[in-house]
Protein backbone atom coordinates (compact mmCIF):
# COMPACT_ATOMS: atom_id res chain seq x y z
CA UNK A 1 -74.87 8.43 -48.69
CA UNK A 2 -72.37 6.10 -49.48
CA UNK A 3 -73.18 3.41 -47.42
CA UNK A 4 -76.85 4.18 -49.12
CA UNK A 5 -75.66 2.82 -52.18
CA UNK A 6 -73.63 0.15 -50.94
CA UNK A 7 -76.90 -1.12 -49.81
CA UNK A 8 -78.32 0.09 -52.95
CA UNK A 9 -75.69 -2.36 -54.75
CA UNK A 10 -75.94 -5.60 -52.43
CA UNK A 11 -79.76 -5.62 -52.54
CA UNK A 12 -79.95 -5.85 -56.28
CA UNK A 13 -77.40 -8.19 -55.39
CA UNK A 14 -79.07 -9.75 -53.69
CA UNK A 15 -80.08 -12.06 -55.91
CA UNK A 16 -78.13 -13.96 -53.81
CA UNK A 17 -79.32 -15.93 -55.86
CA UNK A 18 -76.95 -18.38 -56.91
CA UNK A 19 -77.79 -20.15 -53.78
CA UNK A 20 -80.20 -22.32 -55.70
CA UNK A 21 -77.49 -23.17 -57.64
CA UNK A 22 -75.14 -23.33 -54.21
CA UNK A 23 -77.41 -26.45 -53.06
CA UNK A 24 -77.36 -28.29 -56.38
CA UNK A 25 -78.95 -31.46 -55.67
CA UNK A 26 -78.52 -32.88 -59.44
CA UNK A 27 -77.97 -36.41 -58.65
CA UNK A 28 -78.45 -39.96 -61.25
CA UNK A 29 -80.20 -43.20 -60.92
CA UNK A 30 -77.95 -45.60 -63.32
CA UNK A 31 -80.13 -47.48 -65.80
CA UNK A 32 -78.95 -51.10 -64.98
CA UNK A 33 -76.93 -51.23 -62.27
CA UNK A 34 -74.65 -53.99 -61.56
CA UNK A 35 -74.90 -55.67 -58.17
CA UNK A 36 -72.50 -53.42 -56.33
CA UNK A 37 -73.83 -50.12 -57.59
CA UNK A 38 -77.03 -51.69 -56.16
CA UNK A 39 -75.72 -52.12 -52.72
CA UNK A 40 -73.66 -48.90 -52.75
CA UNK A 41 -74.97 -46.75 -54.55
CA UNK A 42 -73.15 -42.75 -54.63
CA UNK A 43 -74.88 -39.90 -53.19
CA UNK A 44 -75.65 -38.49 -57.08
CA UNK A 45 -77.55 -42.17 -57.63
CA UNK A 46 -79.63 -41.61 -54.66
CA UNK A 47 -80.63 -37.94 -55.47
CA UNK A 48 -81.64 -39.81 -59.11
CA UNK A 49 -83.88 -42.86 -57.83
CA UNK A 50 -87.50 -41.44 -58.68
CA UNK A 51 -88.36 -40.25 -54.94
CA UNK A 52 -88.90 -36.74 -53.97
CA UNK A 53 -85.66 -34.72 -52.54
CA UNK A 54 -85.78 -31.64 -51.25
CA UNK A 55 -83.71 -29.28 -49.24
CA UNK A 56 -83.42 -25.81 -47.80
CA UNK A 57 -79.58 -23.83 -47.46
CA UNK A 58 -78.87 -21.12 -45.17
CA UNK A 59 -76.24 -19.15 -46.27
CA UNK A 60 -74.03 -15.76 -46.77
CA UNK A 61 -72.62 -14.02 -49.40
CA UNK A 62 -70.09 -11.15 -48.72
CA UNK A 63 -69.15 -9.81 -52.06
CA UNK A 64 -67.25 -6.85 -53.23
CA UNK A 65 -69.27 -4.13 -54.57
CA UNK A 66 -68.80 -1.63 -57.51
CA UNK A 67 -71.95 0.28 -58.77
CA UNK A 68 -72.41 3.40 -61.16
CA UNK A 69 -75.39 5.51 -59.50
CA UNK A 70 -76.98 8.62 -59.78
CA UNK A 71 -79.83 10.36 -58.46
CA UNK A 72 -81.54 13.68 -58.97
CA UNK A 73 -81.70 16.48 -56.17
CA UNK A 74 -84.64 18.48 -56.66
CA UNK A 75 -84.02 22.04 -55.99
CA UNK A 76 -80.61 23.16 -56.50
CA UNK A 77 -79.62 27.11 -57.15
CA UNK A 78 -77.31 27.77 -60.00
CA UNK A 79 -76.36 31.53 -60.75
CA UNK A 80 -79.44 33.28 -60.66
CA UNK A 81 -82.10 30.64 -61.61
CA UNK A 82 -83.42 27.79 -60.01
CA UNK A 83 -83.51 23.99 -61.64
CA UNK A 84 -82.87 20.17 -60.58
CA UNK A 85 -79.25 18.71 -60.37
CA UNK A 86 -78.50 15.02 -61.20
CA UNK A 87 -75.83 13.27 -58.74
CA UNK A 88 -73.48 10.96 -60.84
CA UNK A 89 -70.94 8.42 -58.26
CA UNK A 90 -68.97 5.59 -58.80
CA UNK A 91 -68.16 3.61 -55.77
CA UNK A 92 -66.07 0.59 -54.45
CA UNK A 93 -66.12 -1.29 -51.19
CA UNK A 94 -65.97 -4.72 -49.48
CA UNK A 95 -68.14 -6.23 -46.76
CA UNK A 96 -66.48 -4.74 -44.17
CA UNK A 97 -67.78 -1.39 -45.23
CA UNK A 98 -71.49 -2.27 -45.25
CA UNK A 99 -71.96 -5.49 -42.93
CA UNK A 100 -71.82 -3.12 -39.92
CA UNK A 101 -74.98 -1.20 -41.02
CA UNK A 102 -77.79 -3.70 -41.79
CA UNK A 103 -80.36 -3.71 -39.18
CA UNK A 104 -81.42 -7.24 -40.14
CA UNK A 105 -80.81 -9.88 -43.23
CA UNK A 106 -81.91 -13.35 -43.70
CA UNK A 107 -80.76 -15.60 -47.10
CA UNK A 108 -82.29 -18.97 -48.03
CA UNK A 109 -81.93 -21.16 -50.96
CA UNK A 110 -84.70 -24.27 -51.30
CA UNK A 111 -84.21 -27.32 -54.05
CA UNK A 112 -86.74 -29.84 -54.33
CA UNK A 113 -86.16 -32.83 -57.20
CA UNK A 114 -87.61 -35.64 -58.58
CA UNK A 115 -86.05 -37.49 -61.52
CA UNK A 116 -84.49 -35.47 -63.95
CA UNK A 117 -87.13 -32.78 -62.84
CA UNK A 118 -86.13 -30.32 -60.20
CA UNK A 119 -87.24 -26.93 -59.12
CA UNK A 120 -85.14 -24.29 -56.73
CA UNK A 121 -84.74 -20.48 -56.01
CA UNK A 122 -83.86 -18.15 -53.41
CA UNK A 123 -84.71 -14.78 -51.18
CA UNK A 124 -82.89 -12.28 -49.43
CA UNK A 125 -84.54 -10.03 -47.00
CA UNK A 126 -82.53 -7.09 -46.04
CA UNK A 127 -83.26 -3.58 -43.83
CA UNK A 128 -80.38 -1.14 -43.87
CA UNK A 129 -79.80 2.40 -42.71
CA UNK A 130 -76.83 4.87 -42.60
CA UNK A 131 -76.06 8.27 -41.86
CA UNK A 132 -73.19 8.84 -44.48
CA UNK A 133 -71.28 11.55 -46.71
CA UNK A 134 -70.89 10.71 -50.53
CA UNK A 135 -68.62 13.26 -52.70
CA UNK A 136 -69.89 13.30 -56.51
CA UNK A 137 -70.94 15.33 -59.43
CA UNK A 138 -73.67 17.38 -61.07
CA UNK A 139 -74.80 18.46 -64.11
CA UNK A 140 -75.09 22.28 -64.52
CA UNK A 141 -78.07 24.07 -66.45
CA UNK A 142 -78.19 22.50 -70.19
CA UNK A 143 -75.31 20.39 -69.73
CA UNK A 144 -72.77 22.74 -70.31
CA UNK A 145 -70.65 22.26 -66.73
CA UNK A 146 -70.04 20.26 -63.41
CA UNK A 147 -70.20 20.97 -60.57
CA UNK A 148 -68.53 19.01 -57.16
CA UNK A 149 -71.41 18.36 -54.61
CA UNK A 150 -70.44 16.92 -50.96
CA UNK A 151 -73.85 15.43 -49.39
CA UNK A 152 -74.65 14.38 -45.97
CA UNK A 153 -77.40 11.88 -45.86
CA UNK A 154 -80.12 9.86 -43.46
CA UNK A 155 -81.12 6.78 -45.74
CA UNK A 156 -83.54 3.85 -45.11
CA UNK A 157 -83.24 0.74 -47.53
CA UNK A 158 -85.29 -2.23 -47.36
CA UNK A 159 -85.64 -4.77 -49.67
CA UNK A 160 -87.26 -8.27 -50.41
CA UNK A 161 -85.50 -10.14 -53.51
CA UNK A 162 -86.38 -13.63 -54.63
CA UNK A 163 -85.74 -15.85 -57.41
CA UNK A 164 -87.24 -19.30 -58.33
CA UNK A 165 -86.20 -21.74 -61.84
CA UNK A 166 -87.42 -24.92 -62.77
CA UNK A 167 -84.65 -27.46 -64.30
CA UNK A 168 -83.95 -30.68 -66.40
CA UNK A 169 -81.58 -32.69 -66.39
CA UNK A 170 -79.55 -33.13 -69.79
CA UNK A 171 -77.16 -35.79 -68.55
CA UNK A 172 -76.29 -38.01 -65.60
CA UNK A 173 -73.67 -40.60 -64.10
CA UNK A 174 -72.96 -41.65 -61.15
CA UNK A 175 -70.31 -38.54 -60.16
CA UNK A 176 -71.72 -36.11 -62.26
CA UNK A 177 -74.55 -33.85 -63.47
CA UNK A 178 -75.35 -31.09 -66.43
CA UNK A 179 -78.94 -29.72 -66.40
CA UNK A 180 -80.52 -26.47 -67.38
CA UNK A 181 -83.26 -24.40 -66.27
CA UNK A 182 -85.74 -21.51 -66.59
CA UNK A 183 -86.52 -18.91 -64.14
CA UNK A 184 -87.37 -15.41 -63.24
CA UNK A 185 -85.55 -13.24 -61.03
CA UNK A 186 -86.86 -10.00 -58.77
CA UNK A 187 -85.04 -7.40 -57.46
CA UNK A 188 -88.19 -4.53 -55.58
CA UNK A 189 -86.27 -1.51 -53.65
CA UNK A 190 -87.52 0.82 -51.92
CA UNK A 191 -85.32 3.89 -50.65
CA UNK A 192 -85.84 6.95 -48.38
CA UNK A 193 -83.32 9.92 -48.08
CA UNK A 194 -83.04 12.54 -46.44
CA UNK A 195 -80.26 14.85 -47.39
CA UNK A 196 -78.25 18.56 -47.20
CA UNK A 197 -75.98 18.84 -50.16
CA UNK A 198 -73.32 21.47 -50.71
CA UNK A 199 -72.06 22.31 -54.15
CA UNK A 200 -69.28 24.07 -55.92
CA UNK A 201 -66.03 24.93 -54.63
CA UNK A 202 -67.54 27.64 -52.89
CA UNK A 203 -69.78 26.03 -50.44
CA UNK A 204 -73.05 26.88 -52.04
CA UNK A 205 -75.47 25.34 -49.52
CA UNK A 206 -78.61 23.58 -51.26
CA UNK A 207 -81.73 23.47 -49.19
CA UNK A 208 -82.43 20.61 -47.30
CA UNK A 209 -84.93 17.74 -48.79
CA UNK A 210 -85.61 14.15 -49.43
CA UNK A 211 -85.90 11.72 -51.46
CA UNK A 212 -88.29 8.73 -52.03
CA UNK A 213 -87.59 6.24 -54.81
CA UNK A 214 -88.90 2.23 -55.98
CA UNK A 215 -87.04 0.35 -58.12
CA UNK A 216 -88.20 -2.79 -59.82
CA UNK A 217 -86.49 -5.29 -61.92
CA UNK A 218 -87.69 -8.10 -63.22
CA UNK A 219 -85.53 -10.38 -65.34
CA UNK A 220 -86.09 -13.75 -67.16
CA UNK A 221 -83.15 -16.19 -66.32
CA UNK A 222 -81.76 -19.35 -68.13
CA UNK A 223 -78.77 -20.91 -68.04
CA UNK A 224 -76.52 -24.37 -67.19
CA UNK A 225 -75.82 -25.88 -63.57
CA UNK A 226 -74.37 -29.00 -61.72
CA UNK A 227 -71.77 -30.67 -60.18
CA UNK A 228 -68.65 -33.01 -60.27
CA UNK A 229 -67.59 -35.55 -57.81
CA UNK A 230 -63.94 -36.34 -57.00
CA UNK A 231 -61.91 -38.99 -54.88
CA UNK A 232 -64.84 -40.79 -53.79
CA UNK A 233 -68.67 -39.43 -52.49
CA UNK A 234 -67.83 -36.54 -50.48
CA UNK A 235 -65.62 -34.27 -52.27
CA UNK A 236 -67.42 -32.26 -55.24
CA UNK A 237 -67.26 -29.38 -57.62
CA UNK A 238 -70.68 -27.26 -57.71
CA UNK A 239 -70.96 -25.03 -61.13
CA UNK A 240 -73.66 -22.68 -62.66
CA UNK A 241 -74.23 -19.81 -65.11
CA UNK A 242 -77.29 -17.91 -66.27
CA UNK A 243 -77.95 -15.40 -68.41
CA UNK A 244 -80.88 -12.72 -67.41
CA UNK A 245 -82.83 -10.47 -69.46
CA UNK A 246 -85.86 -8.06 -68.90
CA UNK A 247 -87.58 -4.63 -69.63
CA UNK A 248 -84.83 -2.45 -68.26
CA UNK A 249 -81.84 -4.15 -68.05
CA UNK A 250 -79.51 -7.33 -68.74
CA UNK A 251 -77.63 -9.79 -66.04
CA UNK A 252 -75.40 -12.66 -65.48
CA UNK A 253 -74.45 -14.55 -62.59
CA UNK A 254 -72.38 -17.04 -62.61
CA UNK A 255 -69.98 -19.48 -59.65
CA UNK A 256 -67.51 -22.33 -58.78
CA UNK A 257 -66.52 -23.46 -55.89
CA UNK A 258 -66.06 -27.02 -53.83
CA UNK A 259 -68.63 -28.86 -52.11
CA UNK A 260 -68.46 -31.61 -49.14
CA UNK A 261 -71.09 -34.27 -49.13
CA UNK A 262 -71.53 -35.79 -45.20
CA UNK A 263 -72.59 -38.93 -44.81
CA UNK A 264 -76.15 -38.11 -43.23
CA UNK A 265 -76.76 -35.94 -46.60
CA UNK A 266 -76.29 -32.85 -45.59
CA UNK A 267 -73.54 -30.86 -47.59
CA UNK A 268 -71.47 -27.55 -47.25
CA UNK A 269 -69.94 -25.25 -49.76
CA UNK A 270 -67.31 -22.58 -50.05
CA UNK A 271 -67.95 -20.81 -53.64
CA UNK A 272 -66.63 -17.46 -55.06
CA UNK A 273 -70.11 -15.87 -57.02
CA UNK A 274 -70.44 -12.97 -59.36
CA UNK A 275 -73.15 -11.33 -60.31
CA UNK A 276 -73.50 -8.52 -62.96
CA UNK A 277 -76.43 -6.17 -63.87
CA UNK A 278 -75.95 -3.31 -66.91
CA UNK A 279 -77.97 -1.98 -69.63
CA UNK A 280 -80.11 0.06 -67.73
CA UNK A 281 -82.06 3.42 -69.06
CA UNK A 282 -79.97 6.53 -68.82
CA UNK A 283 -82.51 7.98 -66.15
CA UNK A 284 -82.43 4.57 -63.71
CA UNK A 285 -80.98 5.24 -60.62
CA UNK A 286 -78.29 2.13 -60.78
CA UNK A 287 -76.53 2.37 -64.09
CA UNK A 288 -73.67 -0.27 -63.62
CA UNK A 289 -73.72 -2.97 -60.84
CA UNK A 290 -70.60 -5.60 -60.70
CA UNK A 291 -71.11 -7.49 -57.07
CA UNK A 292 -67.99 -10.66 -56.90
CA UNK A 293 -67.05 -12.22 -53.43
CA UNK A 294 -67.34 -15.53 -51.33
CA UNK A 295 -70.55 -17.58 -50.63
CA UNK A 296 -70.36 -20.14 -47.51
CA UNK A 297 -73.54 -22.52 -47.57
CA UNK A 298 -74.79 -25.20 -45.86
CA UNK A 299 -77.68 -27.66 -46.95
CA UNK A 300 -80.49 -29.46 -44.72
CA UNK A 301 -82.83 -32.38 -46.27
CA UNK A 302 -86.03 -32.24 -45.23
């Protein structure tokens, strides 16, 4: 059950989604250039010339994740009457402990610009599933007492998350970029679980059961991206920030990193990304989510 909501956590991670931000393609056209700007013009003037400029990034993000769940199980026995029991866990753990499980995962980032208009987002597809042991809490009848529970768990995540923003550019040069954006990000799960819990220090056996739940979050995004240029036209400082809000819950995401621009266009960078979800109803199943870790990209023109 663990591993559950280690999946659980680097879904609604998934947004992944800094990735748009991981490409950043924010380059200038100068407004009179002299003769040799003309002739040699940087990689930002050429990303700023009018045409169309678009590119796709594979990539992967292992962060480390720490999430505040619970969950209810149905039929629990306390004393001599019968009644639900909510399951209340805090958990820590890096990539090692969750990369093993995934059946399958794909991430992609996209950025297409023109001018000082461009447009970009992300998906992650992911397809876990674990046979695990979580140790937690519940709540006893009315509140009054807790009880430990030890459960052992089948679970089967899956999970489609996406995020798209369209940006403008406030300000340009030839090494460097500011613009800001608009977006909307999506975070659907879907969970199965099938589960034997024992409570109390007494080894009171619940029945055995399962759980089906669909989460959906939906948040509005805005925020500030772009990128910095040193020692020449390879070497360059990506940056971005955003600030999501929706029905159910708050989020921020933010990275830094460095960037290497090849020749051909193509680029690769090595960022450290956090992303942050909170303010969610007392009866969501994800209460806190804090996700932080290393992103490795690498961007294609097309």
């Amino acid at each position: 059950m663990r591993s559950f909501n280690l999946f659980a956590a680097l879904v609604i991670a998934a947004p992944a989604f800094v990735s748009g931000g991981a490409i950043a393609l924010a380059q200038e056209s100068p407004a009179s250039p002299s003769p040799s700007e003309t002739t040699n013009p940087t990689f930002m003037d050429r990303q700023y010339d009018g045409k169309v400029h678009a590119m796709v990034a594979p990539y992967i993000w292992g962060p480390s994740v720490k999430l505040d769940t619970q969950f209810t199980i149905p039929v629990l026995r306390h004393g001599h009457g019968h009644g639900g029991g909510v399951v209340q866990s805090t958990f820590q753990v890096g990539p090692s402990d969750y990369l093993p499980k995934l059946n399958s995962a794909g991430m992609l980032a996209f950025d297409v610009r023109q001018g000082n208009i461009d447009v970009f987002g992300d998906a992650i597809y992911l397809n876990a599933s674990s046979t695990s042991t979580i140790a937690g809490t519940i709540t006893g009848p009315l509140g009054r007492r807790q009880f430990p529970v030890t459960i052992d768990a089948n679970a089967h995540l899956s999970t489609a998350i996406w995020e798209a923003a369209a940006g403008f550019t406030l300000a340009h040069s030839h090494n460097a970029d500011v613009s800001m954006f608009l977006g909307v990000r999506n975070f659907p799960l879907n969970l199965n679980i099938d589960y034997n819990a024992t409570i109390g220090k007494r080894g009171l056996l619940a029945p055995s059961g399962s759980i089906s739940t669909s989460d959906y979050t939906s948040d509005v995004i805005w925020g500030i991206r772009g990128r910095v240029f040193f020692n020449g036209d390879h070497l360059y400082v990506p940056y971005y920030f955003d600030y999501g809000t929706g029905t159910n819950n708050t989020s921020w995401q933010a990275y830094g990193g460095a960037g290497y621009a090849f020749n051909h266009g193509q680029t690769i960078v090595a960022l450290w990304r956090a992303l942050n979800y909170g303010s969610f109803p007392p009866t969501a199943h994800v209460q806190k989510l804090n996700l932080a870790g290393p992103l490795l990209g690498y961007t294609i023109p097309i």
